[in-house]
Protein backbone atom coordinates (compact mmCIF):
# COMPACT_ATOMS: atom_id res chain seq x y z
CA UNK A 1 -179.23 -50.01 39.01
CA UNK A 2 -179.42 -46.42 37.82
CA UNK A 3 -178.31 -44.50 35.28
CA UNK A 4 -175.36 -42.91 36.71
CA UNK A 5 -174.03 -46.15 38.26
CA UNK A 6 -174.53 -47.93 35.54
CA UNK A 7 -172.22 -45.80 33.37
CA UNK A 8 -169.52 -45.58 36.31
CA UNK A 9 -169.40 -49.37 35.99
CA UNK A 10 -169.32 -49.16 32.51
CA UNK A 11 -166.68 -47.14 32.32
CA UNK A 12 -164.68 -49.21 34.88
CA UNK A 13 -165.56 -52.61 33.01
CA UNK A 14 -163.84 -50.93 30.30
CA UNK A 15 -160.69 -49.50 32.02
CA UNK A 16 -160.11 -53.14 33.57
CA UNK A 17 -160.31 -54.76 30.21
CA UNK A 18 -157.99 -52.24 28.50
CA UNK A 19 -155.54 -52.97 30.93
CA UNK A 20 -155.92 -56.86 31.19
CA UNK A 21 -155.78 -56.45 27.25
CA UNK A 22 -152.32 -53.75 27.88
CA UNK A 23 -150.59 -56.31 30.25
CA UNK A 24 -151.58 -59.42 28.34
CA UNK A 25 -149.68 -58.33 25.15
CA UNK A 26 -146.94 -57.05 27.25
CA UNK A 27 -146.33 -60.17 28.98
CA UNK A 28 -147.20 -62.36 25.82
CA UNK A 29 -144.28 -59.92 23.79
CA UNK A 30 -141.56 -60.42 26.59
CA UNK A 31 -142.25 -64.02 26.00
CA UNK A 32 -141.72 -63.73 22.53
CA UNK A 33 -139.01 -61.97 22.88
CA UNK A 34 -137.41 -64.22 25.22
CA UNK A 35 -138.47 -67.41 23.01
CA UNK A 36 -136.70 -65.75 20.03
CA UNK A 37 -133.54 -64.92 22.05
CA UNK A 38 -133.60 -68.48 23.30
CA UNK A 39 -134.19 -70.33 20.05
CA UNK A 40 -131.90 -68.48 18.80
CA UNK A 41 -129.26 -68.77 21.49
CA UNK A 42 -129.79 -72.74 20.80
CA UNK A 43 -129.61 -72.40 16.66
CA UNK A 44 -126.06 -70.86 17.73
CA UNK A 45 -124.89 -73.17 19.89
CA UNK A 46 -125.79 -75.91 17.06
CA UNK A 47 -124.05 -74.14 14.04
CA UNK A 48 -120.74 -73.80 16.32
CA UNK A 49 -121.07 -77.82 16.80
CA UNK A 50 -121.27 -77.53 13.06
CA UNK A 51 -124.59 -79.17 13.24
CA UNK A 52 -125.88 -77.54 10.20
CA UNK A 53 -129.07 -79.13 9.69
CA UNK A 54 -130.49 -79.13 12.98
CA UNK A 55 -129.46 -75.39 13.29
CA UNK A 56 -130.76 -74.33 10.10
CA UNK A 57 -134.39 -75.50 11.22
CA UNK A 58 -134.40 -73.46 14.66
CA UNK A 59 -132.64 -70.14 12.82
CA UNK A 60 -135.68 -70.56 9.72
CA UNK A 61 -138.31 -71.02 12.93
CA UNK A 62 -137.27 -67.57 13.94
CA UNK A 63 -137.64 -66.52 10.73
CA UNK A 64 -140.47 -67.28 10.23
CA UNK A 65 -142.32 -66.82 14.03
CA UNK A 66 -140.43 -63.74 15.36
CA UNK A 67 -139.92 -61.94 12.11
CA UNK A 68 -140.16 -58.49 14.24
CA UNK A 69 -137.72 -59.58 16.84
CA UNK A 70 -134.29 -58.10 16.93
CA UNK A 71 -132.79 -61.58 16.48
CA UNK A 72 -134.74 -61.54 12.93
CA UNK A 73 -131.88 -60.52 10.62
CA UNK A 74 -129.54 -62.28 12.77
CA UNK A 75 -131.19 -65.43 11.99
CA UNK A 76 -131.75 -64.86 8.70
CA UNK A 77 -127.64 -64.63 7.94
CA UNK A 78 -127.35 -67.61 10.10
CA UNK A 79 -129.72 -70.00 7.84
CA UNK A 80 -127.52 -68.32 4.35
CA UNK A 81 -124.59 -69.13 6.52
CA UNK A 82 -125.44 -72.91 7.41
CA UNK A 83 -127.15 -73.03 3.79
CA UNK A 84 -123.78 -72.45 2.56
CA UNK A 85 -121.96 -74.73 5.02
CA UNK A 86 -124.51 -78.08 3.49
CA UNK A 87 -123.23 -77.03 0.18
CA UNK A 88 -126.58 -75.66 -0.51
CA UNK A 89 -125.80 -73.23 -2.52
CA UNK A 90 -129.13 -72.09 -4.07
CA UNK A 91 -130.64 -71.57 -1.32
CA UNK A 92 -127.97 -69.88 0.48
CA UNK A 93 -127.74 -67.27 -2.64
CA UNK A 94 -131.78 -67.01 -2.21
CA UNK A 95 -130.96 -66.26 1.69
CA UNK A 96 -128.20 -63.84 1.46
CA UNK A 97 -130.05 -61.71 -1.40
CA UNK A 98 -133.22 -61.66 0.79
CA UNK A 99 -131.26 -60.65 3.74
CA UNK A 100 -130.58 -57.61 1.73
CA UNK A 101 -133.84 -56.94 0.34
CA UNK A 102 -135.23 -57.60 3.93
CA UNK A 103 -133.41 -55.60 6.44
CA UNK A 104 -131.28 -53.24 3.71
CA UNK A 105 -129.45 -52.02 6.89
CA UNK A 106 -128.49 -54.80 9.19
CA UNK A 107 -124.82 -54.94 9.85
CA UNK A 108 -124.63 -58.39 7.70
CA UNK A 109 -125.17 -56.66 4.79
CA UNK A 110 -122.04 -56.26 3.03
CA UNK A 111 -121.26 -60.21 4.01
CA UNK A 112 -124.66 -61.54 2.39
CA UNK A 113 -123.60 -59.16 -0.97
CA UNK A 114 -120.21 -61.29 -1.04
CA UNK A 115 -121.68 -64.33 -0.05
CA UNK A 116 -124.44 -64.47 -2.27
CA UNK A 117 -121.01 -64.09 -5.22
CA UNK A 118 -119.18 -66.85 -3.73
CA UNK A 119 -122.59 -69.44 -3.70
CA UNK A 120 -122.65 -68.32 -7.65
CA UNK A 121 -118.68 -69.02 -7.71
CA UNK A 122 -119.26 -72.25 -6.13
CA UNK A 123 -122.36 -72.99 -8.71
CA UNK A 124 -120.78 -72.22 -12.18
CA UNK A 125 -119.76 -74.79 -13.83
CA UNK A 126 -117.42 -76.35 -16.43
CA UNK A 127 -116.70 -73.59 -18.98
CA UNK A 128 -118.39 -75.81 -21.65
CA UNK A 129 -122.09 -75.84 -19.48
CA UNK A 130 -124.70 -73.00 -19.46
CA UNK A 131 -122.67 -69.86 -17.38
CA UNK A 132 -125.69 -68.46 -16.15
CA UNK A 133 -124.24 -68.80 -12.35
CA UNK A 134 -120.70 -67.53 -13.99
CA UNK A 135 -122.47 -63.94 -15.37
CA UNK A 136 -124.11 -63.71 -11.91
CA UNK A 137 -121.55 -64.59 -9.82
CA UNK A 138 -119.49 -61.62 -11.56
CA UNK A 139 -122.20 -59.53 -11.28
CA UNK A 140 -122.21 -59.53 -7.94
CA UNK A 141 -118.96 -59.44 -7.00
CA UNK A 142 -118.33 -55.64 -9.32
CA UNK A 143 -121.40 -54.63 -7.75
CA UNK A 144 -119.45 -55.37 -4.01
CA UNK A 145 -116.61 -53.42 -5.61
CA UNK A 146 -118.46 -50.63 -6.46
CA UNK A 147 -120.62 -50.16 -3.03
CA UNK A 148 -117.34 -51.07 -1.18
CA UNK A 149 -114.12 -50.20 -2.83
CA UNK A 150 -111.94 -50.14 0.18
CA UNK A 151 -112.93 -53.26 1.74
CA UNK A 152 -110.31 -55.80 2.76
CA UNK A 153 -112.23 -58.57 0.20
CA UNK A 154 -111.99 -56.05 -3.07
CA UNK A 155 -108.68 -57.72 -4.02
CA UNK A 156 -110.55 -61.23 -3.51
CA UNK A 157 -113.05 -60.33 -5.57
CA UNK A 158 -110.93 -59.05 -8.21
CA UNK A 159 -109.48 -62.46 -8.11
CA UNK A 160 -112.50 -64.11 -8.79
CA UNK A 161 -113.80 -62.19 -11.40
CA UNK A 162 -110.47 -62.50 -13.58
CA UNK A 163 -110.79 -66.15 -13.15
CA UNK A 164 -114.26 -66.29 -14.04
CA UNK A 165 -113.92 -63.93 -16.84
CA UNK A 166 -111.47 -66.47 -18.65
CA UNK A 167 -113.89 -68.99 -18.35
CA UNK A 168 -116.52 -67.29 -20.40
CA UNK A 169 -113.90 -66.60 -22.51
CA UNK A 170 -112.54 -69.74 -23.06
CA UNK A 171 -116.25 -70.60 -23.79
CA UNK A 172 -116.33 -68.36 -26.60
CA UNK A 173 -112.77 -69.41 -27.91
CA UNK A 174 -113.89 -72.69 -27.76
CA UNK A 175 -116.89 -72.75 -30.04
CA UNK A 176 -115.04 -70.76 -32.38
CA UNK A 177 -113.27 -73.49 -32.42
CA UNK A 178 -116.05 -75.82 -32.81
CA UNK A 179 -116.96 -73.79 -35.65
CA UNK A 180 -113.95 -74.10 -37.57
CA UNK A 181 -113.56 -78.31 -37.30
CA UNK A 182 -117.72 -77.83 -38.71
CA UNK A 183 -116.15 -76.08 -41.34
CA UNK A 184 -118.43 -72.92 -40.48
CA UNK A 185 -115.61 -70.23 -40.81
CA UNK A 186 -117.74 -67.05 -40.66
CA UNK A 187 -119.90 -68.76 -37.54
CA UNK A 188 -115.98 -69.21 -36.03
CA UNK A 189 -115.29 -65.48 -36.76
CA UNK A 190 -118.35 -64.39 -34.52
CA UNK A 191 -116.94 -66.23 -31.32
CA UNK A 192 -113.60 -65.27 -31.96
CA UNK A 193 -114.94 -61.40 -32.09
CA UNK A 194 -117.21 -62.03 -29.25
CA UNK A 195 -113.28 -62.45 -27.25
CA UNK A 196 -111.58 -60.19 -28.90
CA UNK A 197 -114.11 -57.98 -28.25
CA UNK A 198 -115.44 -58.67 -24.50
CA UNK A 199 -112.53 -60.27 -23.23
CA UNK A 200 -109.13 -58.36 -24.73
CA UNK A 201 -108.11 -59.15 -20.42
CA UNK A 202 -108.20 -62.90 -20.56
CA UNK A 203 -105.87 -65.41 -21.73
CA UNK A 204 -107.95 -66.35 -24.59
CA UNK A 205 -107.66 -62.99 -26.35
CA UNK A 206 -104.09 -63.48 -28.18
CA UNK A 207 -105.44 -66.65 -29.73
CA UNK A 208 -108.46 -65.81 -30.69
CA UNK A 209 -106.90 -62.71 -32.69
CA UNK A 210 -104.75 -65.90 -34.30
CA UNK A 211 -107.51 -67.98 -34.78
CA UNK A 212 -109.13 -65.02 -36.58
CA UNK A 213 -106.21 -63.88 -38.80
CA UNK A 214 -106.34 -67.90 -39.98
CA UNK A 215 -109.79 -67.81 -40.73
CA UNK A 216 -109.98 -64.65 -42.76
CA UNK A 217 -107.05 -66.51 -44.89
CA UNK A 218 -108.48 -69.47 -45.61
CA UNK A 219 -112.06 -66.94 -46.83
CA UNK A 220 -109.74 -64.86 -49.04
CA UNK A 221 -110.03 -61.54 -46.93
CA UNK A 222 -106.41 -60.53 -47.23
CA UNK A 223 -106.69 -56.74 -46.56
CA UNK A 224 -108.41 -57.29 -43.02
CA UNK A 225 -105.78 -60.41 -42.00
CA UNK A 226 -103.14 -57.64 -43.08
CA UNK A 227 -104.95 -55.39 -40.86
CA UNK A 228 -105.28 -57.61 -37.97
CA UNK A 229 -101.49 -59.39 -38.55
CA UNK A 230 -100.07 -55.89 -37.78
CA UNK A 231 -102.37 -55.12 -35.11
CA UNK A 232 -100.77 -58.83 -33.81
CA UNK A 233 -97.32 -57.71 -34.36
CA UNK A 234 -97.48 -54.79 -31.70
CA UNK A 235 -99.78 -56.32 -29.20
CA UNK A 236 -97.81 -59.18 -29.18
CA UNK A 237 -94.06 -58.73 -30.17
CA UNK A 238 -93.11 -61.58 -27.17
CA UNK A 239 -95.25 -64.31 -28.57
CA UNK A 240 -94.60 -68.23 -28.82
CA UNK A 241 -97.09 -67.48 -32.45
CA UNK A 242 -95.22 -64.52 -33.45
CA UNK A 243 -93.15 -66.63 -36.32
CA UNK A 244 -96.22 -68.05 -37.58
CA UNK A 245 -97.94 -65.04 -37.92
CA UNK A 246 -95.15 -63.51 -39.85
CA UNK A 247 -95.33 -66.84 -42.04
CA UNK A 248 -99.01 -66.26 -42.80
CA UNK A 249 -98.33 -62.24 -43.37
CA UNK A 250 -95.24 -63.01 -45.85
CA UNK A 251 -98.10 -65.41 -47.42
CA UNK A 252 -100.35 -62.60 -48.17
CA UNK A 253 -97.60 -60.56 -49.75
């Protein structure tokens, strides 16, 4: 064979193996494509029939083998979504948040942000327990009222952050408490500041200012119950306490 044919074959060895190479990929991405749009059509049809489990498998397949496909960020709502259907709320918080780290701009964004709240909601517990799930759920429902302030579920999450606000409070209120049948008054003062202070919006904050005003009686610190009596008087003129606190100030006269 000579020279110059042998290049001309050369060169055509190489075009038809650049294009069997092209059209492979092309057909073996329309596959994918297809496979994804399929499996996912099929996760769908499962999480309508409410069968979670089964559903949450195919939608964390697509995850997981057609990351790049355009049903990617569908199916990775999908999984938080039947996560949070089983009650598994961990892992539907993980889900949401990475939906959001993920694909920052897919239309299920705003959902995943108050989502991810509601699986903390759903995980905080008793106000007497750790309220590590309370302080995050909260946090991420004001940071869904900040980034949308005019959607339809602000007043929802207002809701919910009111409630769980008077839970940490009542947490605080209630080891001051704790503090005072120890017969640690000055411990009880701390967690009745730590509501007066952090939580003047919650039900617990006219009793702990009561609590307080007690406390600094019973240590002798008459000039700052005085102080805090009056400050009790015009905060709280309606109050069931009101004649009790004018009991304890005539006391200190």
């Amino acid at each position: 064979m000579s020279q110059q044919k042998f290049r001309v074959y050369l060169y055509l060895s190489i075009v038809v193996g650049t294009s069997i190479l092209f059209f492979g990929c092309s057909s073996t991405k329309q596959h994918d494509v297809k496979s994804a749009e399929e499996t996912f059509n099929e996760a769908m049809e499962l999480f309508k029939d409410e069968d979670y489990l089964e559903a949450e498998k195919l939608f964390e397949l697509i995850r997981l083998q057609y990351s790049a496909s355009q049903f990617a960020d569908d199916a990775q709502f999908y999984l938080a979504e039947s996560n949070f259907k089983r009650r598994e709320f961990i892992y539907a918080a993980y889900n949401y948040n990475m939906l959001r780290k993920i694909y920052p701009h897919s239309e299920y964004t705003k959902k995943s942000l108050f989502q991810s709240g509601m699986c903390y909601y759903k995980l905080s517990p008793a106000y007497d327990r750790d309220q590590d799930y309370t302080v995050k759920a909260i946090q991420s429902f004001s940071e869904f009222q900040t980034i949308y302030p005019d959607d339809s579920l602000y007043v929802q999450a207002t809701g919910i952050i009111r409630e769980l606000r008077d839970k940490l409070a009542h947490r605080e209120y209630f080891t001051a408490e704790l503090y005072r049948k120890m017969f640690s008054p000055e411990s009880a003062i701390i967690y009745y500041d730590s509501v007066i202070n952090d939580y003047p919006d919650t039900e617990y904050y006219e009793p702990a200012i009561y609590g307080k005003i007690e406390v600094l009686i019973e240590l002798k610190k008459n000039d700052e119950a005085k102080s805090l009596i009056d400050l009790y008087k015009k905060l709280f003129p309606g109050s069931s306490n009101l004649d009790k606190v004018k009991n304890l100030d005539q006391v200190l006269k």
